[in-house]
Protein backbone atom coordinates (compact mmCIF):
# COMPACT_ATOMS: atom_id res chain seq x y z
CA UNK A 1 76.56 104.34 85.82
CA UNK A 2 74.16 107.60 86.92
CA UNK A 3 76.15 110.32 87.89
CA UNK A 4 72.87 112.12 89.04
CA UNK A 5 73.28 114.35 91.98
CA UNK A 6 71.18 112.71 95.41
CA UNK A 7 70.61 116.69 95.82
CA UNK A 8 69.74 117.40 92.50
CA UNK A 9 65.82 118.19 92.91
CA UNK A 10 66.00 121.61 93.87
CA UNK A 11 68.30 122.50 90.79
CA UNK A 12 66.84 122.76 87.34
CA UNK A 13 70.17 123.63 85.53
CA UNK A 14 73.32 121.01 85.35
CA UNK A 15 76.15 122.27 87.32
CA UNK A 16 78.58 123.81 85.38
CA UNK A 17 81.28 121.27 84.28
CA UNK A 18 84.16 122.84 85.44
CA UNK A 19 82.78 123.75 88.23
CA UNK A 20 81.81 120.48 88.87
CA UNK A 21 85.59 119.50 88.53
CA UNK A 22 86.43 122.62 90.70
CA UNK A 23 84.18 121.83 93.76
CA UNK A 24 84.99 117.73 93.25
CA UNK A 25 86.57 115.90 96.42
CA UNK A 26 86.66 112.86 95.50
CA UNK A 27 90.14 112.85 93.98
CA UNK A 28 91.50 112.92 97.59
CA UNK A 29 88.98 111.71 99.82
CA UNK A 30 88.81 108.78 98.78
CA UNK A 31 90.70 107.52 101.21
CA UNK A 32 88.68 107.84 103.95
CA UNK A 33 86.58 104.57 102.24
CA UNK A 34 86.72 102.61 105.06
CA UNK A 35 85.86 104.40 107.86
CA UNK A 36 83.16 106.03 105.56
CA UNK A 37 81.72 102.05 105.41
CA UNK A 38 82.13 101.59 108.63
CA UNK A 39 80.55 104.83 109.80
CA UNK A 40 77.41 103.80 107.77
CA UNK A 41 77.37 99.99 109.10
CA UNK A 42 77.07 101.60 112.48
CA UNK A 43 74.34 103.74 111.42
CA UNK A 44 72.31 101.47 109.49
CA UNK A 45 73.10 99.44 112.63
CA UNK A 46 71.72 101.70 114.96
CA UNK A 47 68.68 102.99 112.41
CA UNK A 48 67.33 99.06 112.86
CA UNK A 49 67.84 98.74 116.37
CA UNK A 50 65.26 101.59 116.49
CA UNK A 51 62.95 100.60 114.25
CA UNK A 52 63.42 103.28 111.63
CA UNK A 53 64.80 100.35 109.20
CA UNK A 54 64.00 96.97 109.08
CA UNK A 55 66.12 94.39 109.87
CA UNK A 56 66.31 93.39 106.09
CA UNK A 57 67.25 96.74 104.95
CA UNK A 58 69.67 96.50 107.42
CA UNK A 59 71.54 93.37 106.35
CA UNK A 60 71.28 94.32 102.50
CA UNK A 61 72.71 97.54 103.57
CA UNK A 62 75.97 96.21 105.54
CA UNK A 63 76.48 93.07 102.64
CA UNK A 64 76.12 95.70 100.49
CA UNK A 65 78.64 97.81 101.77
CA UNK A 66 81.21 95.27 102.72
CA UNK A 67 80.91 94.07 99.11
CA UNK A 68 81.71 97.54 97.72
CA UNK A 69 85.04 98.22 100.10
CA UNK A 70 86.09 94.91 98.55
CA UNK A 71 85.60 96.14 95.21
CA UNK A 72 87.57 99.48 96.17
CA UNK A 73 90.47 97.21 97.55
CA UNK A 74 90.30 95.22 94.68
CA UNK A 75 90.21 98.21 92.45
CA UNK A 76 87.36 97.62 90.50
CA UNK A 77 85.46 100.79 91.98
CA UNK A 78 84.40 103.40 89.66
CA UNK A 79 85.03 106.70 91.27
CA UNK A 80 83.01 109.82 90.11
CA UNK A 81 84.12 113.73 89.75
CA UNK A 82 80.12 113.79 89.22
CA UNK A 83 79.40 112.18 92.71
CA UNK A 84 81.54 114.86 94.40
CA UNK A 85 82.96 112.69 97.25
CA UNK A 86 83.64 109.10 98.99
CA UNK A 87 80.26 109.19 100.63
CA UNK A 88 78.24 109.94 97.89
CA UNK A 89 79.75 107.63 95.39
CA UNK A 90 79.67 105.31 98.04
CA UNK A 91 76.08 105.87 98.17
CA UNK A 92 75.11 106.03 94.90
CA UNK A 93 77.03 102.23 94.21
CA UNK A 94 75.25 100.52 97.22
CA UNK A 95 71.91 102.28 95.80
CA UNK A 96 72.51 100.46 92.79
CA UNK A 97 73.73 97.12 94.16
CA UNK A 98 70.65 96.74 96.62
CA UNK A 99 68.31 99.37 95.36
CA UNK A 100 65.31 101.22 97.45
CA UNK A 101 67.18 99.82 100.74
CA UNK A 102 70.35 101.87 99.87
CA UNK A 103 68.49 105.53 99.67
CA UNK A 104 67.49 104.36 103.41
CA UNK A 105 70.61 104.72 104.49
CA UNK A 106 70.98 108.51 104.31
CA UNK A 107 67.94 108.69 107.32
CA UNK A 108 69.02 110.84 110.23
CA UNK A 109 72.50 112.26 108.86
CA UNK A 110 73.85 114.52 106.81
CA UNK A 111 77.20 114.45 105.03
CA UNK A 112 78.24 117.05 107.36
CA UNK A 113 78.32 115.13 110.54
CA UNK A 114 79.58 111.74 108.28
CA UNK A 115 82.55 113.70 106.93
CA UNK A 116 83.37 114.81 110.41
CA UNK A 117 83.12 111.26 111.70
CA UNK A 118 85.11 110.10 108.77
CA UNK A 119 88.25 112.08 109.30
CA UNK A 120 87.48 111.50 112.97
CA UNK A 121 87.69 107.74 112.49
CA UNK A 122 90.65 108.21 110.08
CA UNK A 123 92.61 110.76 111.84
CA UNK A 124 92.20 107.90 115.22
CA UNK A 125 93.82 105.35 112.72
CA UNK A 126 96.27 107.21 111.62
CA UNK A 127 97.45 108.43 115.11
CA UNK A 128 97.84 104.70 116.14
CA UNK A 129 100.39 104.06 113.04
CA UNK A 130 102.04 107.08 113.52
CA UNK A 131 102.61 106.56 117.55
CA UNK A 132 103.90 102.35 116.21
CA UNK A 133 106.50 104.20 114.12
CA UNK A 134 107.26 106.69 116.91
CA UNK A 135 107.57 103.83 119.37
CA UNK A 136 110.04 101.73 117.12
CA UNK A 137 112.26 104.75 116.68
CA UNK A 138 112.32 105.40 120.50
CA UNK A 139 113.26 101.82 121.04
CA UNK A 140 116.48 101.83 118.03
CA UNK A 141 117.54 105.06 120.23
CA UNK A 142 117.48 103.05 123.34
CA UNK A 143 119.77 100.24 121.96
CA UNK A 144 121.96 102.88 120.89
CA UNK A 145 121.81 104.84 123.63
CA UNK A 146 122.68 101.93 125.84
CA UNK A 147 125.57 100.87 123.72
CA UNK A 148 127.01 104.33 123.72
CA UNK A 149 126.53 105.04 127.33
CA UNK A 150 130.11 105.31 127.68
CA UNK A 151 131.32 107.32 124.39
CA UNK A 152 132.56 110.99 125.45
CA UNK A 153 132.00 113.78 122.61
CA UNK A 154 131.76 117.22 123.60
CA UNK A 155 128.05 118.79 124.20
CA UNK A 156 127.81 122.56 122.79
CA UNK A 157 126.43 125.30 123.05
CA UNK A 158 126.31 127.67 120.17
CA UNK A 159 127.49 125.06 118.52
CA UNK A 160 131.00 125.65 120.52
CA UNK A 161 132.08 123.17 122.84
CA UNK A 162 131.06 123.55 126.29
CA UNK A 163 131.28 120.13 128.83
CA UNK A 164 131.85 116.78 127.43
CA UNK A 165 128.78 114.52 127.58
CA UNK A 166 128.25 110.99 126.66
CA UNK A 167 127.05 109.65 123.21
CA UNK A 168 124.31 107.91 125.06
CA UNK A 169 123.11 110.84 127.01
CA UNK A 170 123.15 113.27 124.17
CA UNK A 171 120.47 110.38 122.42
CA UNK A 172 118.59 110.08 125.33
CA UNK A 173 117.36 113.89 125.10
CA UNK A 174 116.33 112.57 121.49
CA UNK A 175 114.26 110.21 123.71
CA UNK A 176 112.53 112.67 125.77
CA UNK A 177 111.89 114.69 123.24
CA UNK A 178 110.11 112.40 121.34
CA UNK A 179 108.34 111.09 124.40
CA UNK A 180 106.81 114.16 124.64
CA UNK A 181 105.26 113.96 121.19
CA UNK A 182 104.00 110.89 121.97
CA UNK A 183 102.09 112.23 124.78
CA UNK A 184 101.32 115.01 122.69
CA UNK A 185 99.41 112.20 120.09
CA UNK A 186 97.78 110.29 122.97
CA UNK A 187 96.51 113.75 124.05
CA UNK A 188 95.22 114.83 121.18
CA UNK A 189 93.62 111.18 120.36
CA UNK A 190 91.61 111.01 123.29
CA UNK A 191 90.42 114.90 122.95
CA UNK A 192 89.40 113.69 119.39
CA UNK A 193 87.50 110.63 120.18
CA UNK A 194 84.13 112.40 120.07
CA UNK A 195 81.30 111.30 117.70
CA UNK A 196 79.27 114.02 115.10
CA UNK A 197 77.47 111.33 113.98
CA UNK A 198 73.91 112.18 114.76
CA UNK A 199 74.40 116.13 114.32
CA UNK A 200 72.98 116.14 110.87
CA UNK A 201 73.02 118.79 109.19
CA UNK A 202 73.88 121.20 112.02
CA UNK A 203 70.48 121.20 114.68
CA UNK A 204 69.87 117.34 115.08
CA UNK A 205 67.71 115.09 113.67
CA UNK A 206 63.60 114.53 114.10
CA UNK A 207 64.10 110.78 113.81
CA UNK A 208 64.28 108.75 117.21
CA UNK A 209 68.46 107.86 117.08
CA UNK A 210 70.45 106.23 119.50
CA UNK A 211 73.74 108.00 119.58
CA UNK A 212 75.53 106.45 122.45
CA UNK A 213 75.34 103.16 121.05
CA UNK A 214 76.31 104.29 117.83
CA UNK A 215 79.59 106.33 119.03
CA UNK A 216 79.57 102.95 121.31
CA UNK A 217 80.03 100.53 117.74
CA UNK A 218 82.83 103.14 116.35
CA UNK A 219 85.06 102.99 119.90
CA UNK A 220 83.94 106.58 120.50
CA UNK A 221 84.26 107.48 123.87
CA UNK A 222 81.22 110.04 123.50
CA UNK A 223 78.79 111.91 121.32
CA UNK A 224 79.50 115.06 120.65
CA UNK A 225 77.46 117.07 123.18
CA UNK A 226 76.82 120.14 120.77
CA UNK A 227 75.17 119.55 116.80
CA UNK A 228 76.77 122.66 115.45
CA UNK A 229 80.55 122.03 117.26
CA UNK A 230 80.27 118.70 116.07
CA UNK A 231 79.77 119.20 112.36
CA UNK A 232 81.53 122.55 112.13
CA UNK A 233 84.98 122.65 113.95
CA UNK A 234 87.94 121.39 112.89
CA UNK A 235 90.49 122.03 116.16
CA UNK A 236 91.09 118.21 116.33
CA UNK A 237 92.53 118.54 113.09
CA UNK A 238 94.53 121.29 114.09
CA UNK A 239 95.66 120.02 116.96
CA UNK A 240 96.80 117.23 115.55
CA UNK A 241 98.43 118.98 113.14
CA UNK A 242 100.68 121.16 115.70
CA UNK A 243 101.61 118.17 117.58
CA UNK A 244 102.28 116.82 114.25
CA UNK A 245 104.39 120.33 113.16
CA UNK A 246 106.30 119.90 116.93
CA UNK A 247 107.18 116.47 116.08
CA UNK A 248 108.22 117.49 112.80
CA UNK A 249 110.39 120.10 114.46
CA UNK A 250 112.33 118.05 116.62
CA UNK A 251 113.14 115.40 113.83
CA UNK A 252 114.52 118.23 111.67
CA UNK A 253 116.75 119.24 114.71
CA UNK A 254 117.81 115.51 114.51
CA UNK A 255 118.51 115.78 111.13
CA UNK A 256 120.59 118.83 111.63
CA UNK A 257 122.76 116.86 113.92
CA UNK A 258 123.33 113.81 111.75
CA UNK A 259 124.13 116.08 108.99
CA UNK A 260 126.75 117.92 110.45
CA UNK A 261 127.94 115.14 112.75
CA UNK A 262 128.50 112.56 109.45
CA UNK A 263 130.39 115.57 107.75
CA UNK A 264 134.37 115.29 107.07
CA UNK A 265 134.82 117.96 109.67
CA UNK A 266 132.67 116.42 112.65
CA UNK A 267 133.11 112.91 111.44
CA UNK A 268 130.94 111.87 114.47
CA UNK A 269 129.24 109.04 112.69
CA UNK A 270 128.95 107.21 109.82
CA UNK A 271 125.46 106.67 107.97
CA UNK A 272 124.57 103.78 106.20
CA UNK A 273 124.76 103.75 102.58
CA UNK A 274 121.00 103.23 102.14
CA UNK A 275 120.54 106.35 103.46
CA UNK A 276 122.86 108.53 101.57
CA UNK A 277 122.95 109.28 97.71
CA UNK A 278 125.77 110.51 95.42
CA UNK A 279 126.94 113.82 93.25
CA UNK A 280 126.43 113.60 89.42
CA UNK A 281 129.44 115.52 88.91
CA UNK A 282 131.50 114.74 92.19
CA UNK A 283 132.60 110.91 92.78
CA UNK A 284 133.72 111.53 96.24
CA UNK A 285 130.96 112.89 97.52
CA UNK A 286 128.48 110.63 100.17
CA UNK A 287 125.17 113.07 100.60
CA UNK A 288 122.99 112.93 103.60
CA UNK A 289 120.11 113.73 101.53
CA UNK A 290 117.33 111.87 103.97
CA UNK A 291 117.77 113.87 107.00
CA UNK A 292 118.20 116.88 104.51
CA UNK A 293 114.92 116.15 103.26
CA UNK A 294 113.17 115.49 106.46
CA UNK A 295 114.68 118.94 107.63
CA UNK A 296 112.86 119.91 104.65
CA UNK A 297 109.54 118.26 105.18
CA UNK A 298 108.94 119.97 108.37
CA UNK A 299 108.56 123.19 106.90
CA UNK A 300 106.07 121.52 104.71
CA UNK A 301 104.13 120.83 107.62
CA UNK A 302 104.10 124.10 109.40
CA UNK A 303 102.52 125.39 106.43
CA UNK A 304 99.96 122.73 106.83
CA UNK A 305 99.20 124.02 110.51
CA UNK A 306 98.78 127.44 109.61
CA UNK A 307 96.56 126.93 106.43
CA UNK A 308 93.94 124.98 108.52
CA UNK A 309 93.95 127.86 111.18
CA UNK A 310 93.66 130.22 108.16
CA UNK A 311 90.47 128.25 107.41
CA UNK A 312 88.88 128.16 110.17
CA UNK A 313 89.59 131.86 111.39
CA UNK A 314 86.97 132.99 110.04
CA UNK A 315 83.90 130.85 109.37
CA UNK A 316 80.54 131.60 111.01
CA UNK A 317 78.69 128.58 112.29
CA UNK A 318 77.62 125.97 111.14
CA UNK A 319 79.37 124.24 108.35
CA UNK A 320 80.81 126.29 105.60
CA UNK A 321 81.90 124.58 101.69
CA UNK A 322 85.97 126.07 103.50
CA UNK A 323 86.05 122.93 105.56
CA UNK A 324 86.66 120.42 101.97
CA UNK A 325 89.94 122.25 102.14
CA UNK A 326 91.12 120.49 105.58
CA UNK A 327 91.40 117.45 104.19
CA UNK A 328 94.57 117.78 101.48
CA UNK A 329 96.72 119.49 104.27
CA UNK A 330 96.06 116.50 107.14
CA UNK A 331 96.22 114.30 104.59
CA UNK A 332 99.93 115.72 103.35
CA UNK A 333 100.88 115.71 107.58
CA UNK A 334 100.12 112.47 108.08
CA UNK A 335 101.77 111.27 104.94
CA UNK A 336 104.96 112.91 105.78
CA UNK A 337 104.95 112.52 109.06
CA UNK A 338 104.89 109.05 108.86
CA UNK A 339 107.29 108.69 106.44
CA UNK A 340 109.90 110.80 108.16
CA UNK A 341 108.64 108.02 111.40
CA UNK A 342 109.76 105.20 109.51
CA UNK A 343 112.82 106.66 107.70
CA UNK A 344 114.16 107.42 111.30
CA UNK A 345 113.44 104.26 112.90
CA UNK A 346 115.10 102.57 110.33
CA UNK A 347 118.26 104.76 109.76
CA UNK A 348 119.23 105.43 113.86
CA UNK A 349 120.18 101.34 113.91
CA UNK A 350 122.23 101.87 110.77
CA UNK A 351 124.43 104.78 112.51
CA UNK A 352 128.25 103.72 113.17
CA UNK A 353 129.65 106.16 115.67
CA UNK A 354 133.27 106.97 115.25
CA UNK A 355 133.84 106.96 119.44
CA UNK A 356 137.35 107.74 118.36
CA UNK A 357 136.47 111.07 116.50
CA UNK A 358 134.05 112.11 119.18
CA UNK A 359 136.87 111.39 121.65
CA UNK A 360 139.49 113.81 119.84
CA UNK A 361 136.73 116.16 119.75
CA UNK A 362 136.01 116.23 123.17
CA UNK A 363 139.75 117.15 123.89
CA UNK A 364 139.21 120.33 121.87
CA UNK A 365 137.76 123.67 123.33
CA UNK A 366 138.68 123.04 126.96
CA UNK A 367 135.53 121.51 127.76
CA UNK A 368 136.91 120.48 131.02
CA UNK A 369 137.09 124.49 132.10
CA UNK A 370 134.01 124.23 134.31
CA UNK A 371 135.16 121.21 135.74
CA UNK A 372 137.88 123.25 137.39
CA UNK A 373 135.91 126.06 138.53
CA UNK A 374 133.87 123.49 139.97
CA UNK A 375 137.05 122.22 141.88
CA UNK A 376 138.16 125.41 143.09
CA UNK A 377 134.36 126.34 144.68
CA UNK A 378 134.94 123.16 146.47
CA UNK A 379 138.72 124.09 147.64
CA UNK A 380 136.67 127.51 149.23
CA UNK A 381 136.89 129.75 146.05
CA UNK A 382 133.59 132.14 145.35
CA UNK A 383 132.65 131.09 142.06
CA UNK A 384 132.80 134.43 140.54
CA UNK A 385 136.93 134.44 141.54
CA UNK A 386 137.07 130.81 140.42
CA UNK A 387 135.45 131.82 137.07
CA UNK A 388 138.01 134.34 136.56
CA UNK A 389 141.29 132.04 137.55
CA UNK A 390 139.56 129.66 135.36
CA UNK A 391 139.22 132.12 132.10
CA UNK A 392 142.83 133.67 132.79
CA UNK A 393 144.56 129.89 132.52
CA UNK A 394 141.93 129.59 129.49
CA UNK A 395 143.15 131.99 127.61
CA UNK A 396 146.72 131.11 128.60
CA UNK A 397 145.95 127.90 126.73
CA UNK A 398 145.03 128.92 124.22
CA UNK A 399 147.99 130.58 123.39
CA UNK A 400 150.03 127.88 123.59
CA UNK A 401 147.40 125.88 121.76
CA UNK A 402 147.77 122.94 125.15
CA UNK A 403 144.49 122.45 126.76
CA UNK A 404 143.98 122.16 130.48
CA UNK A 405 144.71 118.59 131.02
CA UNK A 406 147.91 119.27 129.08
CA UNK A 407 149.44 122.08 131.38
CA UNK A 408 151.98 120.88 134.69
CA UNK A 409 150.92 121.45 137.96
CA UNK A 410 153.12 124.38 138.37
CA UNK A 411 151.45 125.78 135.31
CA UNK A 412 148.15 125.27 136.95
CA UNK A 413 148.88 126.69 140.52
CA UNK A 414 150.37 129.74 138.96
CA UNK A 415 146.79 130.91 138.69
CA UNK A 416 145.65 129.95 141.85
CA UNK A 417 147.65 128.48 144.67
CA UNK A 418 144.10 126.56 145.77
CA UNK A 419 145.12 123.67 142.77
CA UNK A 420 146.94 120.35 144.00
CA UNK A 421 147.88 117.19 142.28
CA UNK A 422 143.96 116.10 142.51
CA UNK A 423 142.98 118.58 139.82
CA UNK A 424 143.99 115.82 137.14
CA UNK A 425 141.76 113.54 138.13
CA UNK A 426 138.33 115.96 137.23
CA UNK A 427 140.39 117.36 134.28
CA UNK A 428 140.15 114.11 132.46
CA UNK A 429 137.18 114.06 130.46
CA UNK A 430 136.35 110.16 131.79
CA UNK A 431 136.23 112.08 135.46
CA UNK A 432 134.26 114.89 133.77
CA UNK A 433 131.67 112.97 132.75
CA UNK A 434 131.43 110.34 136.02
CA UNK A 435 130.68 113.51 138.52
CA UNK A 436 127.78 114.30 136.93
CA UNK A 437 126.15 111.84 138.85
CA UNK A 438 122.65 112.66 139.31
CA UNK A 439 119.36 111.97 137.68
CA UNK A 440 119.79 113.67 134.84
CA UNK A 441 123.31 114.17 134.73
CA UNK A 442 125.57 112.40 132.02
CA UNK A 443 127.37 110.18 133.85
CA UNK A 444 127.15 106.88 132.42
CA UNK A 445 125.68 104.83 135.24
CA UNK A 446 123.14 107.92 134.95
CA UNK A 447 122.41 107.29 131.31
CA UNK A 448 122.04 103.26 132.00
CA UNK A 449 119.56 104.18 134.58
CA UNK A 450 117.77 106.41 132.55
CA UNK A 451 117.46 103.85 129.76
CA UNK A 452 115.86 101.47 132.10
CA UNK A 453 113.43 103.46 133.52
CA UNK A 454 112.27 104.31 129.25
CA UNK A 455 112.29 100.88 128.76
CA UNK A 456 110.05 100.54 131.65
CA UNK A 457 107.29 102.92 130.53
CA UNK A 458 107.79 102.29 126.78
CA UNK A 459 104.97 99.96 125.09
C-alpha cells in the first residue's frame, strides 16, 4: 500500500515521523467515512453533470467508493497514520481500486470545504439520533407523568418544603425542559444545514460547478453564500455543542433528584436494579451510580463547549491546522450525550414511586401554610397581615411539633378570628393541590391536560 502524500510535490524531505503521528487524524476521524463517501458521490455527481468528468469516470468513481465503505464496514480497510485523515485514505484506496479516474475526483475541492461538509453531514445525523432518544425519554415521562397525576409529595424550595405538588406535575417540568432542548437541536439543525462544498480551498474554484444541485443531492437546504465562512467557522459546532452542554445540564439536575429522592431519607422512589451497582465492602448498600455518572458527564461536556470557543477565539481567516482539534470534543458530546439519552429513556419506565413516602413527606414542613394565607386574603385579610397570622400559628406548630391540619379550630381562630370550620377543607393537602387549577397549576386535572396537549405536539 503507498503511503505517499497527494501533497507531497512541493516537499523534498519526508515528514518527520513523529510528527507525522503528531499531526495524524485519522485515528478519530474516521468516523465520518460515510458522509465523506457520500460527500464525494455528490461531487463526482455533480463534476459529470458539467462536463468536467466523464460519465465513465463518474460511475468507476461512485462503484468505487461504495465498494470501499463496504470494505470499512466489513473491516477489511487499511487505515493510514501516513494518509493523515478519512478523506485522504479514502482517496488514496479508490485511486488504487480504479486508478487515473480516482485522482479526478479531487477537481474543484479542497479538503477544507470536504471536512466542513463532512462534520456538517455527520453532525445532521447525529442530531436526528440524538432528538429519537430525546423523544423516547419525553414519551416514558409522559406515561409516568400520567400515572402519577394524582401522587402528592411536597415541591421545595431550597430544598425545604414549600406547597405540595403532584408527582406528575413535578415530571412534567422534566418535560418542558427537555422540550426546550429539543427545539434547541431542531434550531441548531436547520442553522447548520448549509453546504461548504464548493468553497475550496478558501476563494472558490475556477472550474464551472454546480453547487445548488450538489447541496441539493446532500439534503442541504443551501450553499454556503461566503467561501471563507464556509470552510473556516466552526459556530455550528459550537452551537451544537451548548445546546448539547444545556441538555446535559438539565439531565444532571434530573439526576440530582433521583439520587436524593431513591435515598433512605427521601425514599421517594425506587430504581431498578439494572440501574444501580453495589459496595465492595458494604452489602447493604444499593448505589445510584448512573445518574451519578451522568451528573458527572455533563461537566465533561461543558469543557467540550468551552475548548471549541477557545479554538476558534482566535484564528484569522481562512482555515487554520486549530480546526483538526474540533473534531475529538464533538465527537466526545455526541457520544455522551447520547448515551446519557438512552440511559434515561430507559431507566424513567423502571422508576417505582413510593406514593406512600411522598405522601408522609408532604405532611411535613407545613406545606399547606400558604394555602391559609390564601384563605384569609379571600375572608378580606391584606396579605401582608395574613402572612403574619399565618407565620405566628407556624411557629406555634412547630413547637408542638402538630402541623396545621393537626391543630382544632379553636387553635386556629386564636390567631385570627377570620378562620371557620371551612379552613380544613384547603388545609388538606388533596384540597391543596385541586385549587391550583389553572394552566399550569398542579392540580391534577391540570397535569392530565397538560399531558395531552405534549402528546399532541410530540412526534
Amino acid at each position: 500500500m503507498s503511503d505517499k502524500k497527494p501533497w507531497a510535490g512541493r516537499f523534498h524531505e519526508p515528514t518527520d515521523a513523529f510528527v507525522e503521528a503528531f499531526t495524524a487524524s485519522v485515528g478519530f476521524d474516521q468516523r465520518l467515512y460515510r458522509q465523506d463517501i457520500a460527500g464525494s458521490i455528490a461531487h463526482a455527481t455533480m463534476l459529470a453533470r458539467q462536463g468536467i468528468i466523464d460519465e465513465d469516470e463518474r460511475d468507476a468513481i461512485v462503484t468505487g467508493l461504495e465498494k470501499i465503505r463496504d470494505d470499512i464496514e466489513q473491516g477489511r480497510f487499511e487505515w493510514s497514520v501516513a494518509l493523515e485523515d478519512v478523506h485522504m485514505n479514502i482517496e488514496a484506496a479508490l485511486t488504487r481500486k480504479i486508478g487515473e479516474a480516482g485522482k479526478k475526483l479531487h477537481t474543484g475541492r479542497s479538503r477544507n470545504d470536504q471536512v466542513a461538509t463532512d462534520i456538517r453531514l455527520y453532525l445532521r445525523d447525529e442530531i436526528q439520533e440524538l432528538l429519537d432518544e430525546l423523544r423516547r425519554l419525553q414519551h416514558a415521562l409522559l406515561d409516568l407523568a400520567e400515572a402519577e397525576a394524582e401522587t402528592i409529595l411536597p415541591g421545595f424550595t431550597h430544598l425545604q418544603t414549600a406547597q405540595p405538588i403532584t408527582f406528575g406535575h413535578h415530571l412534567m417540568a422534566w418535560f418542558e425542559m427537555l422540550d426546550r432542548d429539543a427545539e434547541r437541536l431542531l434550531d441548531c439543525r436547520g442553522r447548520m444545514n448549509r453546504m461548504p462544498l464548493g468553497a475550496a480551498a478558501l476563494a472558490g474554484t475556477t472550474f464551472p460547478i454546480d453547487r445548488d444541485y450538489t447541496a441539493e443531492l446532500l439534503g442541504f437546504d443551501a450553499p454556503c453564500s461566503n467561501s471563507l465562512d464556509a470552510v473556516s467557522d466552526r459556530d455550528f459546532a459550537i452551537e451544537f455543542t451548548s445546546a448539547a452542554a444545556l441538555l446535559m445540564m438539565h439531565l444532571s439536575r434530573f439526576s440530582e433528584e433521583l439520587v436524593i429522592w431513591s435515598s433512605a431519607q427521601f425514599g421517594f422512589i425506587i430504581l431498578s436494579d439494572s440501574f444501580c451497582t453495589g459496595s465492595s465492602i458494604m452489602p447493604q448498600k444499593k448505589n445510584p451510580d448512573v445518574p451519578e455518572l451522568i451528573r458527572g458527564k455533563s461537566g465533561r461536556v461543558f469543557g467540550h463547549l468551552f475548548s471549541l470557543l477557545t479554538l476558534m477565539k482566535a484564528q484569522p481567516l481562512a482555515y487554520n491546522k486549530d480546526n483538526q482539534e474540533d473534531k475529538e470534543p464533538l465527537f466526545d458530546t455526541i457520544d455522551n450525550l447520547k448515551g446519557s439519552l438512552k440511559i434515561f429513556a430507559d431507566m424513567i419506565p423502571a422508576i417505582q414511586p413510593q406514593r406512600e413516602a411522598m405522601r408522609e413527606a408532604a405532611q411535613k414542613g407545613f406545606a399547606t401554610a400558604t394555602d391559609l394565607a390564601d384563605y384569609l386574603v379571600r375572608k378580606g385579610l391584606p396579605f401582608r397581615d395574613a402572612h403574619e397570622v399565618v407565620g405566628k400559628a407556624v411557629a406555634f406548630g412547630v413547637e408542638q411539633r402538630r402541623d396545621l391540619s393537626e391543630m382544632t379550630l379553636d387553635e386556629l381562630r386564636a390567631f385570627s378570628p377570620r378562620i371557620e370550620n371551612d379552613v380544613f377543607d384547603i388545609l388538606t393537602l388533596e384540597g391543596s393541590v385541586a385549587a391550583r387549577d389553572h394552566i399550569g397549576g398542579t392540580a391534577p386535572h391540570q397535569v392530565r391536560l397538560a399531558i395531552g396537549r405534549a402528546r399532541q405536539r410530540l412526534p
